[in-house]
N, C-alpha and C. Protein backbone atom coordinates (compact mmCIF):
# COMPACT_ATOMS: atom_id res chain seq x y z
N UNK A 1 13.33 -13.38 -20.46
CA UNK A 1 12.03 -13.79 -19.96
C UNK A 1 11.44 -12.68 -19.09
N UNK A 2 9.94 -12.65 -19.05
CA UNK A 2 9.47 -11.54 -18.13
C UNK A 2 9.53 -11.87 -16.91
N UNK A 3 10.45 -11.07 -16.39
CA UNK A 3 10.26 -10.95 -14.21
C UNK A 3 9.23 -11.09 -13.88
N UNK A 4 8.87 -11.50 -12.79
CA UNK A 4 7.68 -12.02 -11.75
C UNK A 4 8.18 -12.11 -10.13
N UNK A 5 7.55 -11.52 -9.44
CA UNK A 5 8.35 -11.68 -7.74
C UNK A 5 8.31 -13.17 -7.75
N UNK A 6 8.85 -13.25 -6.38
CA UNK A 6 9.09 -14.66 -6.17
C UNK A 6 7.47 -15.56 -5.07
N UNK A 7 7.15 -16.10 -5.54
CA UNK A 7 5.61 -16.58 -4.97
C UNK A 7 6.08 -16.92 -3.45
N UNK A 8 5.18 -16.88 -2.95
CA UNK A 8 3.73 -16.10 -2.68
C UNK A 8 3.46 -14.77 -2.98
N UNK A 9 2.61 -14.30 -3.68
CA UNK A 9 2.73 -12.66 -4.35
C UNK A 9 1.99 -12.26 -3.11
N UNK A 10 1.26 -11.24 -2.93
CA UNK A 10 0.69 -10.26 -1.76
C UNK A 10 0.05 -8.91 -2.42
N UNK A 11 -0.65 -8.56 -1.89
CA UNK A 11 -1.49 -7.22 -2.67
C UNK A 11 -0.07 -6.14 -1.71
N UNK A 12 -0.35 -5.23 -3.08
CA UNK A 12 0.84 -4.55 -2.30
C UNK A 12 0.10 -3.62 -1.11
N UNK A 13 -1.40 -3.43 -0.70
CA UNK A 13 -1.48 -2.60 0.78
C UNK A 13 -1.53 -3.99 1.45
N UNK A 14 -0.94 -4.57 1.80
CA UNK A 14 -0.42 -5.63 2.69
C UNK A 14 0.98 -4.99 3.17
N UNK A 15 1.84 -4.10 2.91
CA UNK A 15 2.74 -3.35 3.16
C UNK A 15 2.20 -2.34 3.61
N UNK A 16 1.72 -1.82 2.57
CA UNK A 16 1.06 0.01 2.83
C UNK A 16 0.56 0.03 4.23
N UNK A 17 -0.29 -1.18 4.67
CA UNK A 17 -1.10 -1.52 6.00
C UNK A 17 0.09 -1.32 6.95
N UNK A 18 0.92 -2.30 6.86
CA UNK A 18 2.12 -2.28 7.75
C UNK A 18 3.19 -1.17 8.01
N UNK A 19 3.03 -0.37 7.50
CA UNK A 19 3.88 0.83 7.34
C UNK A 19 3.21 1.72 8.56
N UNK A 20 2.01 1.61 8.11
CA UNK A 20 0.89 2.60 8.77
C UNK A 20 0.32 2.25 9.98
N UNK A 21 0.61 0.63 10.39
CA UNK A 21 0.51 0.12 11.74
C UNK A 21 2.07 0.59 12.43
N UNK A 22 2.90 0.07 11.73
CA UNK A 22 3.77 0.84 12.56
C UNK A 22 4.22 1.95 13.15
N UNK A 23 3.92 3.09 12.22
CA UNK A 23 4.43 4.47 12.48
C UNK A 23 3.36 4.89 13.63
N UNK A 24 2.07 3.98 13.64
CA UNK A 24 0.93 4.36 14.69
C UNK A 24 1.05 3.81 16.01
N UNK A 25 1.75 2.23 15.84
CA UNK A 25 2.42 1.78 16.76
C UNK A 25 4.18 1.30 16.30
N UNK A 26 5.06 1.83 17.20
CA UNK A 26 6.13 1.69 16.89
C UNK A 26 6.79 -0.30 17.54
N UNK A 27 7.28 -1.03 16.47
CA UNK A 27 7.48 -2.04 16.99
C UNK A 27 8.69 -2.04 15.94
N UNK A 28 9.27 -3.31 16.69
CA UNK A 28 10.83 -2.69 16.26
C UNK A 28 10.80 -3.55 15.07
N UNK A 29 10.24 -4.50 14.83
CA UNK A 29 10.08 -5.80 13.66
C UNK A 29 8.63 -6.17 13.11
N UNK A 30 8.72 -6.24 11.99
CA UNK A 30 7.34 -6.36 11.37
C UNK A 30 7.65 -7.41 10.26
N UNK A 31 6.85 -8.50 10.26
CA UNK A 31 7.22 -8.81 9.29
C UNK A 31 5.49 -9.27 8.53
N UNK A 32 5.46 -8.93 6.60
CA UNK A 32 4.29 -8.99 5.97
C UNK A 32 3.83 -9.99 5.05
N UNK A 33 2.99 -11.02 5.29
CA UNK A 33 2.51 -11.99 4.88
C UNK A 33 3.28 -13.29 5.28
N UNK A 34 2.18 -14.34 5.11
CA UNK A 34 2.84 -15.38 6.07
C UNK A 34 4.12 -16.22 5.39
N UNK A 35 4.44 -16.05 3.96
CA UNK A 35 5.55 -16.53 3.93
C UNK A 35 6.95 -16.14 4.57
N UNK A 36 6.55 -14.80 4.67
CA UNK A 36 7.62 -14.00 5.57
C UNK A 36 7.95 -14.64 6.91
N UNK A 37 6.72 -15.06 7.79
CA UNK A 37 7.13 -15.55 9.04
C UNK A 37 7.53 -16.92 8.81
N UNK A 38 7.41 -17.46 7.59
CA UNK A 38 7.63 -19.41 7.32
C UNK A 38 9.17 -19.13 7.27
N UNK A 39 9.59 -18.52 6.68
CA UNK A 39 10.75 -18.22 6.41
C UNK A 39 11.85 -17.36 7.99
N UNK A 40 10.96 -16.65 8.35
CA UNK A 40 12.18 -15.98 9.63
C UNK A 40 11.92 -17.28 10.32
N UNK A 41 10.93 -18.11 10.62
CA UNK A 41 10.96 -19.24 11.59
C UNK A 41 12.21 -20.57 11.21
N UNK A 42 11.74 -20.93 9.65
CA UNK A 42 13.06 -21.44 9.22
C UNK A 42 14.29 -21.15 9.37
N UNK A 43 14.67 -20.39 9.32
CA UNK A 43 15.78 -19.49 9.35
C UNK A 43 16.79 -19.48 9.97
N UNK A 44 15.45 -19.36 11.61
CA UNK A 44 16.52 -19.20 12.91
C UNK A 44 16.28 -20.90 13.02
N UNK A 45 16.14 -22.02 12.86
CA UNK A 45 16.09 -23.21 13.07
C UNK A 45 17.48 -23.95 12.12
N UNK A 46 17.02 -23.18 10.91
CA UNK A 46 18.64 -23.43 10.08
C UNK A 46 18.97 -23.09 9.19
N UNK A 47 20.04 -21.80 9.31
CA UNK A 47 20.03 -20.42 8.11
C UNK A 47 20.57 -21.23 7.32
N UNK A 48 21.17 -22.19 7.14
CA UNK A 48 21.99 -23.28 6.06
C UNK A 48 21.07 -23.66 4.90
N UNK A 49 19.60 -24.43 5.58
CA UNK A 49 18.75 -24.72 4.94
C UNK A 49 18.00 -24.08 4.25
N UNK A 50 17.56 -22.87 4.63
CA UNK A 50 16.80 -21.85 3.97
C UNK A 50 18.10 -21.23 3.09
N UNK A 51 19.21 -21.14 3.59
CA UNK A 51 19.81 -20.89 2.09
C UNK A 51 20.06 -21.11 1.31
N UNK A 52 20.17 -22.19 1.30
CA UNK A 52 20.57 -23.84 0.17
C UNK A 52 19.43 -24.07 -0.72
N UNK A 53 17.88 -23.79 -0.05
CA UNK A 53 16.48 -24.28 -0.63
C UNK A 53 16.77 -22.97 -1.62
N UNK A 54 16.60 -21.50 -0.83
CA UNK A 54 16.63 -20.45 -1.62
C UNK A 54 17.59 -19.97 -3.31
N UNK A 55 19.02 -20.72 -2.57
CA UNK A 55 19.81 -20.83 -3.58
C UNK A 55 19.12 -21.67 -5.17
N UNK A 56 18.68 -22.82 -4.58
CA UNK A 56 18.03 -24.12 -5.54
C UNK A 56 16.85 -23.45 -6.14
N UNK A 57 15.85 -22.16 -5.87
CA UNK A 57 14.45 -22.30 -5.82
C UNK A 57 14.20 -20.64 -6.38
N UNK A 58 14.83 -19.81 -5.90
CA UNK A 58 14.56 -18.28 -5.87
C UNK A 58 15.05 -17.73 -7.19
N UNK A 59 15.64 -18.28 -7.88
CA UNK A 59 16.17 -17.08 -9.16
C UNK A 59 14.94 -17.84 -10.49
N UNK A 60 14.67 -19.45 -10.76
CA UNK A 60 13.67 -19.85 -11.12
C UNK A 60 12.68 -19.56 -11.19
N UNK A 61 12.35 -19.03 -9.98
CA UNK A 61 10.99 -18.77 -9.66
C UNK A 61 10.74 -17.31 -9.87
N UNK A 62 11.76 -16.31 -10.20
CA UNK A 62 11.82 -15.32 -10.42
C UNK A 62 11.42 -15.22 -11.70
N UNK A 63 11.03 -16.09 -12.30
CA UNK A 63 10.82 -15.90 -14.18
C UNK A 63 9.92 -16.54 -14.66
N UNK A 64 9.27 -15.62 -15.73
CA UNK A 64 7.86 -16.56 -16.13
C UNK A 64 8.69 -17.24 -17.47
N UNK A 65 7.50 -17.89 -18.40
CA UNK A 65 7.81 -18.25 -19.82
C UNK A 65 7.45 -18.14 -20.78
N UNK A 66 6.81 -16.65 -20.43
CA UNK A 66 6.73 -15.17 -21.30
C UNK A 66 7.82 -14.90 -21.66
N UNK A 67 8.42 -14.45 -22.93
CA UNK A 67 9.38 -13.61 -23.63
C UNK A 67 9.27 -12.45 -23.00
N UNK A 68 9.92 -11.60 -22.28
CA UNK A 68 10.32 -10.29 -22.31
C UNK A 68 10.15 -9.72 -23.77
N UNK A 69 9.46 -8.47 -24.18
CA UNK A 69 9.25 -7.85 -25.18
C UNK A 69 10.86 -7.17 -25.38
N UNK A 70 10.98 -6.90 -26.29
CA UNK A 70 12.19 -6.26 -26.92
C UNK A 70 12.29 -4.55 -26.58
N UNK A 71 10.89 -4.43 -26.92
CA UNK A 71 10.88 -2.71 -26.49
C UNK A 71 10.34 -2.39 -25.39
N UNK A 72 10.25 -3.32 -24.06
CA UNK A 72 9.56 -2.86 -23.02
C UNK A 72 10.61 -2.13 -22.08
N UNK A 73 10.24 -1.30 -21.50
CA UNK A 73 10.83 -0.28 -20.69
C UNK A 73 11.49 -1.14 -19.75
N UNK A 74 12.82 -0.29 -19.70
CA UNK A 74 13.16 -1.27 -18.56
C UNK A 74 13.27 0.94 -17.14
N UNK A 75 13.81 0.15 -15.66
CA UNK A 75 13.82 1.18 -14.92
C UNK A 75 15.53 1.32 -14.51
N UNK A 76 16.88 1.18 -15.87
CA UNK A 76 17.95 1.77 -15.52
C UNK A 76 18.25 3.12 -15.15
N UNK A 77 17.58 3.86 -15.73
CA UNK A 77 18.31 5.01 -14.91
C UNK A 77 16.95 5.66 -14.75
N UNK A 78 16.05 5.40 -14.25
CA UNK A 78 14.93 5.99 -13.64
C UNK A 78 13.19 5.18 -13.61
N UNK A 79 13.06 5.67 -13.25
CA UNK A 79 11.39 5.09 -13.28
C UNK A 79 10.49 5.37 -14.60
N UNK A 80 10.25 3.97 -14.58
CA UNK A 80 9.54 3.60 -15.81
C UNK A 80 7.59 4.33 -15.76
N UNK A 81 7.50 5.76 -16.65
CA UNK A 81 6.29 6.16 -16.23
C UNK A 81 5.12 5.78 -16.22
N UNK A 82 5.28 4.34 -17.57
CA UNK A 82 3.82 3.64 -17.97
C UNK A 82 3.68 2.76 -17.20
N UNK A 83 4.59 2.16 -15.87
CA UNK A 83 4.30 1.40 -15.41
C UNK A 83 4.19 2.09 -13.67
N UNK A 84 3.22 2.86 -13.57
CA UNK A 84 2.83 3.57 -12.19
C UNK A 84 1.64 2.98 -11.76
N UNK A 85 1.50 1.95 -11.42
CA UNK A 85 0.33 0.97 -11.47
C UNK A 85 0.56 0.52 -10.22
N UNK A 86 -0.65 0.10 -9.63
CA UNK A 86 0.06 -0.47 -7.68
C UNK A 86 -0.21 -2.28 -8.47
N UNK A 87 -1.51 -2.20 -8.81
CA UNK A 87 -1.76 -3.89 -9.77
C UNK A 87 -1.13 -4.05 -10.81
N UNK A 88 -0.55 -5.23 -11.13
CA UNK A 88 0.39 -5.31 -12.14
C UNK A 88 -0.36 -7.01 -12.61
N UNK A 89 0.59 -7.05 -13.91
CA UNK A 89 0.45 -8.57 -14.50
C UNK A 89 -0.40 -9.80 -13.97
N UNK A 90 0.37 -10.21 -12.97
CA UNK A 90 0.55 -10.90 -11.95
C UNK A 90 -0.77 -10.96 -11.14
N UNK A 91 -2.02 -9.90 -10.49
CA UNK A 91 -2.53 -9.74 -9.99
C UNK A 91 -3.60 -11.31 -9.39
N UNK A 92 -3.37 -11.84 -10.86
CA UNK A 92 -4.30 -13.70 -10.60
C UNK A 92 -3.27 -14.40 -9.51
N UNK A 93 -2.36 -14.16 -9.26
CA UNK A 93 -1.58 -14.96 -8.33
C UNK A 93 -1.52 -14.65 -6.81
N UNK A 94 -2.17 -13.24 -6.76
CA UNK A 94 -2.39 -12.80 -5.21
C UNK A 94 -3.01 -13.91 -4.09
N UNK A 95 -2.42 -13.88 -3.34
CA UNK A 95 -3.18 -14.57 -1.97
C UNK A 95 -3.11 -13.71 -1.08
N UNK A 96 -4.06 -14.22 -0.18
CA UNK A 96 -4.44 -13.13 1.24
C UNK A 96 -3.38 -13.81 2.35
N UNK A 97 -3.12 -13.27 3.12
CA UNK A 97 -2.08 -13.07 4.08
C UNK A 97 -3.05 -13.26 5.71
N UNK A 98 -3.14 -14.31 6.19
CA UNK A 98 -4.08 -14.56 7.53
C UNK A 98 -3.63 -13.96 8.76
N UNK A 99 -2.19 -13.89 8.87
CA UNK A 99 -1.63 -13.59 10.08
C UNK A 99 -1.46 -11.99 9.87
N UNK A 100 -1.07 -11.23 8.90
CA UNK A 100 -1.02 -10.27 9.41
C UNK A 100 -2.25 -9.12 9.94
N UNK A 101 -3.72 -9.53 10.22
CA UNK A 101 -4.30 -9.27 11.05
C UNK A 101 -4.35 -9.39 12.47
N UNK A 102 -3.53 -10.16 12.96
CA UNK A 102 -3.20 -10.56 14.51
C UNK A 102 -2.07 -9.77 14.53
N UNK A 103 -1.38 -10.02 14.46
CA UNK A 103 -0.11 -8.68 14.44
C UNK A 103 -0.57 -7.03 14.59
N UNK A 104 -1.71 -6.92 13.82
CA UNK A 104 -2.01 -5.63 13.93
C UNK A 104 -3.42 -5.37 15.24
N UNK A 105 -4.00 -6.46 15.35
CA UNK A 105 -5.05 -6.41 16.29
C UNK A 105 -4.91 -7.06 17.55
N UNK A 106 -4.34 -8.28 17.74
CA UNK A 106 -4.17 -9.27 18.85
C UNK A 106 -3.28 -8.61 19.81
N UNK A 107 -2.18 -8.37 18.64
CA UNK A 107 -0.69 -7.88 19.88
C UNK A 107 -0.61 -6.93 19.64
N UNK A 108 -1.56 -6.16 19.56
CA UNK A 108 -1.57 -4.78 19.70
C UNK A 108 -2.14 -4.09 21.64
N UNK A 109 -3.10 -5.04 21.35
CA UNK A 109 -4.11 -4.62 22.48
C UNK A 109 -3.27 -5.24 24.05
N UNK A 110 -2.54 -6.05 23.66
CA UNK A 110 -1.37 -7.10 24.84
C UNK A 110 -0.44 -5.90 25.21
N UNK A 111 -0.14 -4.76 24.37
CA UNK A 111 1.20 -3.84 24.72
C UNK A 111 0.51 -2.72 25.97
């Protein structure tokens, strides 16, 4: 079956942003888009649970119910060149990320 990240997808400069907030401001933890913080908040409340859900939920969700093509490139022993694309497949599934503008503007200006 064809791979797919695991949802909530994210535009990938939702990283690129964060890379570049950090190295401008150094903070020791960053974390990008809000499933990221649903999840470190779960986490520390009960790493049991978020692992158990993840176990049940994350390799599923890793797969569409598209056939994988037979001759599509895969990236074993190097990078796949036709696929140098920052948008991919997937791009209809993007959502915007609310919090990581406060992270970069709110508690920025507090340090």
């Amino acid at each position: 079956m064809k791979p797919v990240g695991m949802p909530p997808l994210y535009q990938p400069s939702l990283v690129a942003d964060a890379i570049l907030h950090v190295a401008e401001h150094p903070t020791r933890d960053i974390l990008v888009g809000d499933a990221a913080r649903a999840l470190d908040f779960l986490q520390r409340l009960s790493p049991t649970l978020v692992n158990s859900l993840l176990q049940l939920a994350a390799f599923r969700l890793q797969r569409t119910s598209q056939p994988k093509s037979e001759d599509a490139p895969d990236n074993l022993y190097g990078p796949a060149p036709e696929h140098d694309r920052v948008k991919g497949d997937f791009d209809n599934l993007v959502i915007p990320s609310f919090l990581d503008w406060f992270d970069k503007n709110i508690l920025v200006r507090s340090n």
